[in-house]
N, C-alpha and C. Protein backbone atom coordinates (compact mmCIF):
# COMPACT_ATOMS: atom_id res chain seq x y z
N UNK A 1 0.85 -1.19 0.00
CA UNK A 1 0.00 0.00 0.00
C UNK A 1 0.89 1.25 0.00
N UNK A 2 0.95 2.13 -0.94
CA UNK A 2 1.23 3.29 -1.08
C UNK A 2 0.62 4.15 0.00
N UNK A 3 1.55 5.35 0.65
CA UNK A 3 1.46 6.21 1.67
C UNK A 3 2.40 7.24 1.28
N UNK A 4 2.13 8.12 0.85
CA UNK A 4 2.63 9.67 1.18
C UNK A 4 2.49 10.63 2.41
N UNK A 5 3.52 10.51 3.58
CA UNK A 5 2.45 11.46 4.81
C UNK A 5 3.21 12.78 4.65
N UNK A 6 2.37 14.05 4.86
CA UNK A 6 3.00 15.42 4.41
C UNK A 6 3.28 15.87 6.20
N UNK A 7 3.76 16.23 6.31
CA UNK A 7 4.07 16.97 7.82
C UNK A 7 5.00 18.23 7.46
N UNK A 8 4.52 19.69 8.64
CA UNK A 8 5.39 20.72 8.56
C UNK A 8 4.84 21.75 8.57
N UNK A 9 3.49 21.70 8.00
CA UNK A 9 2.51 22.98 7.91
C UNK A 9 2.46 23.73 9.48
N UNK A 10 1.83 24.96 9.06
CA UNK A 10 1.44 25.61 10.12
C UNK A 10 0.70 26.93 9.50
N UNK A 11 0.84 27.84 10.91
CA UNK A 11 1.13 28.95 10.90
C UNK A 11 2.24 29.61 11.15
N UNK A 12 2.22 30.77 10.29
CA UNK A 12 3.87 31.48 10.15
C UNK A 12 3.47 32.79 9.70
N UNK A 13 4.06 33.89 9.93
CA UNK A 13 4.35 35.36 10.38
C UNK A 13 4.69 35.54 8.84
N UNK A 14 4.84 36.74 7.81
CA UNK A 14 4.80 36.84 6.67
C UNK A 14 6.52 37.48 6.97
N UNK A 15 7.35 36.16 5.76
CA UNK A 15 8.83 36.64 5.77
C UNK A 15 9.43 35.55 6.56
N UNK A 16 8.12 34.67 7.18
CA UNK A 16 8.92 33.37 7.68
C UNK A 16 9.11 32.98 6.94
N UNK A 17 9.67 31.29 8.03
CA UNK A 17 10.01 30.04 7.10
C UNK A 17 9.27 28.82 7.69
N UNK A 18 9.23 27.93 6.51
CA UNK A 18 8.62 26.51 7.11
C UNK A 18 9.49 25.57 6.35
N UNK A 19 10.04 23.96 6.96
CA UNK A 19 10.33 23.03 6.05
C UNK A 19 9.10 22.38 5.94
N UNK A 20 8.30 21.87 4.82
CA UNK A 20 7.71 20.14 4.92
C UNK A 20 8.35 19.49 4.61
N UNK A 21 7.73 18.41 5.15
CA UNK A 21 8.32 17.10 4.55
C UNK A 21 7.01 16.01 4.01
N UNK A 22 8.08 15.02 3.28
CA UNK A 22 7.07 14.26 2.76
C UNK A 22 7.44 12.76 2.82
N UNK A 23 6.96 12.36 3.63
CA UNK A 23 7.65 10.94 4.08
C UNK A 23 6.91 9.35 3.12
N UNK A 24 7.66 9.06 2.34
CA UNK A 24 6.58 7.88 1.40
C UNK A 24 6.82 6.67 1.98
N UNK A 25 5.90 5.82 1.67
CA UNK A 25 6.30 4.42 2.11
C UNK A 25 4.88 3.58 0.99
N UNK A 26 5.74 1.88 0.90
CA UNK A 26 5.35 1.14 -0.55
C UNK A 26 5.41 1.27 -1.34
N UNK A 27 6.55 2.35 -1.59
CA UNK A 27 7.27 2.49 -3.61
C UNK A 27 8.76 2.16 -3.49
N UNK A 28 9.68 1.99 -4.47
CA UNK A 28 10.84 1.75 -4.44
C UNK A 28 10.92 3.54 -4.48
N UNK A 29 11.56 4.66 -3.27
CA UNK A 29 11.67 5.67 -3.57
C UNK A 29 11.88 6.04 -4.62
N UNK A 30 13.64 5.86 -4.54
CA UNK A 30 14.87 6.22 -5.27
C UNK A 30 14.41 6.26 -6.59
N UNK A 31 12.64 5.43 -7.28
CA UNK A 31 12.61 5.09 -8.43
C UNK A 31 11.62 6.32 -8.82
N UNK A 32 11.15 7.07 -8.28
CA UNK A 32 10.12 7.94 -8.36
C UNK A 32 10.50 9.48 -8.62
N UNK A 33 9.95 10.24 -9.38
CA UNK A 33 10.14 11.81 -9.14
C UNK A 33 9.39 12.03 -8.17
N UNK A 34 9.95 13.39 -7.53
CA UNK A 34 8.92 13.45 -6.27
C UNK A 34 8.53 15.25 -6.82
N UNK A 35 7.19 15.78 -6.25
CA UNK A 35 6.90 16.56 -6.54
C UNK A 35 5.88 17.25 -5.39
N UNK A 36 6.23 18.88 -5.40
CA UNK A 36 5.22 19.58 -4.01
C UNK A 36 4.34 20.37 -5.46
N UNK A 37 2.54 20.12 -4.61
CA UNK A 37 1.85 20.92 -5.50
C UNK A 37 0.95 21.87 -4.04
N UNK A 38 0.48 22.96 -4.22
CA UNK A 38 -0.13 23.70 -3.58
C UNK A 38 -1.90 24.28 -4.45
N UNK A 39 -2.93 24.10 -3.01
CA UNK A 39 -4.50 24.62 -3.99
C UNK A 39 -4.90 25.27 -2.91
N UNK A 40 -4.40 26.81 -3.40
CA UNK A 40 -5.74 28.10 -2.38
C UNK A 40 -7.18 27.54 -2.53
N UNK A 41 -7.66 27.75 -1.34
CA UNK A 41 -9.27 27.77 -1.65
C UNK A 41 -9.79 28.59 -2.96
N UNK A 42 -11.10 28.08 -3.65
CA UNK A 42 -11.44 28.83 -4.55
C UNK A 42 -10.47 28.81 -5.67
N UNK A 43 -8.78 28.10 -5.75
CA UNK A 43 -8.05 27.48 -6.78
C UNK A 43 -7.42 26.83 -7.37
N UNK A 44 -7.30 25.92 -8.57
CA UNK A 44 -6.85 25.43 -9.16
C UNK A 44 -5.32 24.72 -8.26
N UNK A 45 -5.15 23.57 -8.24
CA UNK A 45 -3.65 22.53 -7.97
C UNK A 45 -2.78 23.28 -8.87
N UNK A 46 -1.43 23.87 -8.00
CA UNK A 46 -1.12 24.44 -8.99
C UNK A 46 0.54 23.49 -8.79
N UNK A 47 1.39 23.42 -9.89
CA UNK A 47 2.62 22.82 -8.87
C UNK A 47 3.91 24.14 -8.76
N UNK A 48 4.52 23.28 -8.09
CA UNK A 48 5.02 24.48 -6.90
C UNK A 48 6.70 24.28 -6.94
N UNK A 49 7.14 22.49 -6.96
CA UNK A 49 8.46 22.13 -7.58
C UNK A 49 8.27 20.88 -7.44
N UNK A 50 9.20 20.44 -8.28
CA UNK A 50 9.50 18.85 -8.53
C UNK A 50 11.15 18.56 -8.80
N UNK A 51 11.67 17.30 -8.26
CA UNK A 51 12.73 16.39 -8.36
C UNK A 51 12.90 14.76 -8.93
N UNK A 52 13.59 14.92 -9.96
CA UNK A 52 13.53 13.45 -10.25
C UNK A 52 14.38 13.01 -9.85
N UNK A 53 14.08 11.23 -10.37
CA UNK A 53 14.94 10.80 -9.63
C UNK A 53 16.06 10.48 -9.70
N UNK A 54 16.44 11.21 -10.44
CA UNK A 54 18.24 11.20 -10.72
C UNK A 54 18.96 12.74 -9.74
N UNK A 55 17.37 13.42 -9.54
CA UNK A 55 18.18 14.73 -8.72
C UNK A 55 17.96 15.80 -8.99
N UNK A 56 17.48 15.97 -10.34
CA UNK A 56 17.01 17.77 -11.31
C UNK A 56 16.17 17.51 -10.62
N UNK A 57 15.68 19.23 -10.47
CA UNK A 57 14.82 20.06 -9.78
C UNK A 57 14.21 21.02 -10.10
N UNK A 58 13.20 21.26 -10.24
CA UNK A 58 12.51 22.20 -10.93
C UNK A 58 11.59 23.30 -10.02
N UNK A 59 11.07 24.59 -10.24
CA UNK A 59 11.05 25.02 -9.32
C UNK A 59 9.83 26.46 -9.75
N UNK A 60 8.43 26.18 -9.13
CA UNK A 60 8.09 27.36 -10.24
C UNK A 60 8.28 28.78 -10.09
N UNK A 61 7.93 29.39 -11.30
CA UNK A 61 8.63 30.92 -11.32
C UNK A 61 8.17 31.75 -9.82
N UNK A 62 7.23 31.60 -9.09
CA UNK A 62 6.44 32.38 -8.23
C UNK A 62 6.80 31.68 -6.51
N UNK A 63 8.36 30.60 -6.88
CA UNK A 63 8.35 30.65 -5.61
C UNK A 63 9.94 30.33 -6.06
N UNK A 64 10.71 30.38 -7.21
CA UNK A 64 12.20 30.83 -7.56
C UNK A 64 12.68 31.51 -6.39
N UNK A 65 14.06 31.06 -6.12
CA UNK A 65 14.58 31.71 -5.24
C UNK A 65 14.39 32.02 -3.82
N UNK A 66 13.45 31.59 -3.40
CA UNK A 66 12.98 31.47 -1.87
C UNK A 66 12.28 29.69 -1.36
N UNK A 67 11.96 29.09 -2.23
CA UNK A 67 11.84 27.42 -2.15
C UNK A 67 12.61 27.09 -3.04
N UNK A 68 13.33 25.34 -2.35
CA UNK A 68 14.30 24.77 -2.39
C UNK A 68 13.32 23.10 -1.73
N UNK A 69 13.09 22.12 -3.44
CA UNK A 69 12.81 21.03 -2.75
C UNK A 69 14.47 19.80 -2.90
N UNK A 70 13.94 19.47 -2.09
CA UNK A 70 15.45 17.61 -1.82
C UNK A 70 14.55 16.98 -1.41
N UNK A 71 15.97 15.94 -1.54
CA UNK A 71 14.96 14.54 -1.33
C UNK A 71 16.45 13.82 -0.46
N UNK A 72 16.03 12.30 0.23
CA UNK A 72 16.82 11.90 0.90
C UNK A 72 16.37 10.61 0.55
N UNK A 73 17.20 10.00 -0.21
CA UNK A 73 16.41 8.69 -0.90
C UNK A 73 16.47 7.37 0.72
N UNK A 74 17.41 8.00 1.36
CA UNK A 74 17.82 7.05 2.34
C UNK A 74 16.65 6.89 3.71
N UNK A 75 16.19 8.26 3.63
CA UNK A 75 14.63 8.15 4.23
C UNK A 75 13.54 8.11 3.69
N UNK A 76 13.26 8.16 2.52
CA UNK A 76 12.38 7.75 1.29
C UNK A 76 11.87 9.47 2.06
N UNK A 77 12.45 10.27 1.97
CA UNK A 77 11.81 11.81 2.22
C UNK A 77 12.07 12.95 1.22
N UNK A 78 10.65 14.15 0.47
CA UNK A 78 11.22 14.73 0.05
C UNK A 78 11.16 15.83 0.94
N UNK A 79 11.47 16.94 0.87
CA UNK A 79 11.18 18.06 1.35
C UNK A 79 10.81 19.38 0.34
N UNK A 80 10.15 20.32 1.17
CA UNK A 80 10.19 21.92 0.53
C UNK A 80 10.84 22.40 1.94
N UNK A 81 11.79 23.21 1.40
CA UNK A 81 12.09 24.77 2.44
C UNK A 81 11.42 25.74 2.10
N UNK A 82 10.68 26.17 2.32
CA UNK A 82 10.03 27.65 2.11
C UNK A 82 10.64 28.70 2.88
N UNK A 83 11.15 30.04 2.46
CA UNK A 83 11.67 30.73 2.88
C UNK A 83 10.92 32.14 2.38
N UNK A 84 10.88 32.92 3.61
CA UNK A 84 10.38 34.07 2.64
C UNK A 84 9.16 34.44 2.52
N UNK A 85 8.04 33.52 3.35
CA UNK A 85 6.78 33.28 2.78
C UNK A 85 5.96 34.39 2.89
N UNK A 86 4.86 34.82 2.08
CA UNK A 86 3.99 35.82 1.87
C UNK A 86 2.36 35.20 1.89
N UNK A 87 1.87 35.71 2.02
CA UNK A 87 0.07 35.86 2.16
C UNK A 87 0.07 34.96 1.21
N UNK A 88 0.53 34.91 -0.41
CA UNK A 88 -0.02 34.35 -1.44
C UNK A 88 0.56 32.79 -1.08
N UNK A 89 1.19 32.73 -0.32
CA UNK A 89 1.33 31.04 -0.40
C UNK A 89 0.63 30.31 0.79
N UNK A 90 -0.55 30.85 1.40
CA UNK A 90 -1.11 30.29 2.10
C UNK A 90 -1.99 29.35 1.37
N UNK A 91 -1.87 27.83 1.27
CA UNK A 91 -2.54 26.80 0.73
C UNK A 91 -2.79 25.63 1.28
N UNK A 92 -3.44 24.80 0.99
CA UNK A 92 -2.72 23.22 1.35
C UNK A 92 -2.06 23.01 -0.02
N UNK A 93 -0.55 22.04 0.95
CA UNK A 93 0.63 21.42 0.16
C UNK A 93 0.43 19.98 -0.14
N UNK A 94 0.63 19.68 -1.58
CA UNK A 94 0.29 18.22 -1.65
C UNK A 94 1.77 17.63 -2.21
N UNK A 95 2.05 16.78 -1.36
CA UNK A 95 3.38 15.93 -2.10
C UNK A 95 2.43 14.64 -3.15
N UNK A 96 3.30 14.96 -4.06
CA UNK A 96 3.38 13.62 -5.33
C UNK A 96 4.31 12.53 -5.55
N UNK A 97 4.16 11.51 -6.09
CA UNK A 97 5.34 11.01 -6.58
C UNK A 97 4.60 10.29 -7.71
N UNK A 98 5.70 10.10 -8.79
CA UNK A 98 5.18 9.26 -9.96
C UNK A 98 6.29 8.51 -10.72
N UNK A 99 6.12 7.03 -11.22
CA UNK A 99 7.21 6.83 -11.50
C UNK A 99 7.56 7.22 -13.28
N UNK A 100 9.01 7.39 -13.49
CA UNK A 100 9.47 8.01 -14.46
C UNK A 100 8.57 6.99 -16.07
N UNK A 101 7.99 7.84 -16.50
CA UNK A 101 7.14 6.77 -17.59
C UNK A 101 5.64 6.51 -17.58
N UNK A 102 5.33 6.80 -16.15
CA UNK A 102 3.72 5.98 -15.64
C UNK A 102 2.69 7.21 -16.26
N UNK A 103 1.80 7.38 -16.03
CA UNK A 103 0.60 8.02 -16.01
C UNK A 103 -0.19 8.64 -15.00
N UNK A 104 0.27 7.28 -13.61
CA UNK A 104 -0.51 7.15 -12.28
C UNK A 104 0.63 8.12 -11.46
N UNK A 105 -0.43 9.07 -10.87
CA UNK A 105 0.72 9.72 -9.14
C UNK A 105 -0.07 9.26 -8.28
N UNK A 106 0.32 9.03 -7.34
CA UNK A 106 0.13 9.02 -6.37
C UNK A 106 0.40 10.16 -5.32
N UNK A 107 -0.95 10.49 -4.80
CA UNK A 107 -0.52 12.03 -3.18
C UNK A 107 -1.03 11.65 -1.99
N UNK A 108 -0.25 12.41 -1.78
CA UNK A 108 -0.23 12.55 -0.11
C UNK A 108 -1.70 13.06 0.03
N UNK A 109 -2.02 13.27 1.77
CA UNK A 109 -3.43 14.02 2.14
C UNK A 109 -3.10 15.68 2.31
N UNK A 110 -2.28 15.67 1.86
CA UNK A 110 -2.47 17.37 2.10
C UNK A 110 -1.50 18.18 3.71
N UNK A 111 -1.08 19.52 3.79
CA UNK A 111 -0.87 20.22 5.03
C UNK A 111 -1.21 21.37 4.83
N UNK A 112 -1.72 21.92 5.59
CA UNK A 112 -2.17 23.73 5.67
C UNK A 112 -0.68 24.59 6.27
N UNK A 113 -0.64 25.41 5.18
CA UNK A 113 0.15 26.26 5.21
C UNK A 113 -0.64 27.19 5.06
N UNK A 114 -0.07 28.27 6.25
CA UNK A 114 -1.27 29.45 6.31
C UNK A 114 -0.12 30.88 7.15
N UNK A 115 0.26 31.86 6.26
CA UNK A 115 0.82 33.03 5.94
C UNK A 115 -0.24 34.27 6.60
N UNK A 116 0.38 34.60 7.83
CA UNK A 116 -0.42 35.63 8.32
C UNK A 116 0.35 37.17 8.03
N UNK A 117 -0.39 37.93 7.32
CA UNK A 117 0.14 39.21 7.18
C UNK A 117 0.34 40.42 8.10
């Protein structure tokens, strides 16, 4: 049985920081890209960054330079650092993983991240 658990959310002061994490279990990690997606109320899953599994990282334009995801194949964990955070990234965070080729992801249940101004 596949398990993605997200842990790390909170509340945070605008200009904080938060790590999540994303802890998987019942996939061969190491074989998976792993990926953080974020959905404001009222919008659209949007994604946020992704790592495959060789290590590239991708990262979208609206959180460049202040998030930073890794992975630790040795704890089957990925992470986001969020640094920096503002009002607009108050969401729930969804970790993904999918394997290189498939169709199917598999996610996590979600964490509330919530940016007080």
């Amino acid at each position: 049985q596949v398990q993605l658990v997200e842990s790390g959310g909170g509340l945070v002061q605008a200009g904080g920081s938060l790590r999540l994490s994303c802890a998987a279990s019942g996939i061969t990690f190491s074989f998976y890209d792993m990926g953080w997606y974020r959905q404001a109320p009222g919008k659209q899953r949007d994604l946020v960054a992704t790592i495959t599994s060789g290590g590239d990282s991708n990262h979208a334009d609206s959180v460049k330079g202040r998030f930073t995801i890794s992975r630790d194949n040795e704890k089957k964990t990925v992470y986001l650092q969020m640094n920096s955070l503002n009002a607009e990234d108050t969401a729930v965070y969804y970790c993904s993983a999918i394997l290189s080729g498939s169709k199917y992801t598999y996610w996590g249940q979600g964490t509330q991240v919530t940016v007080s101004s």
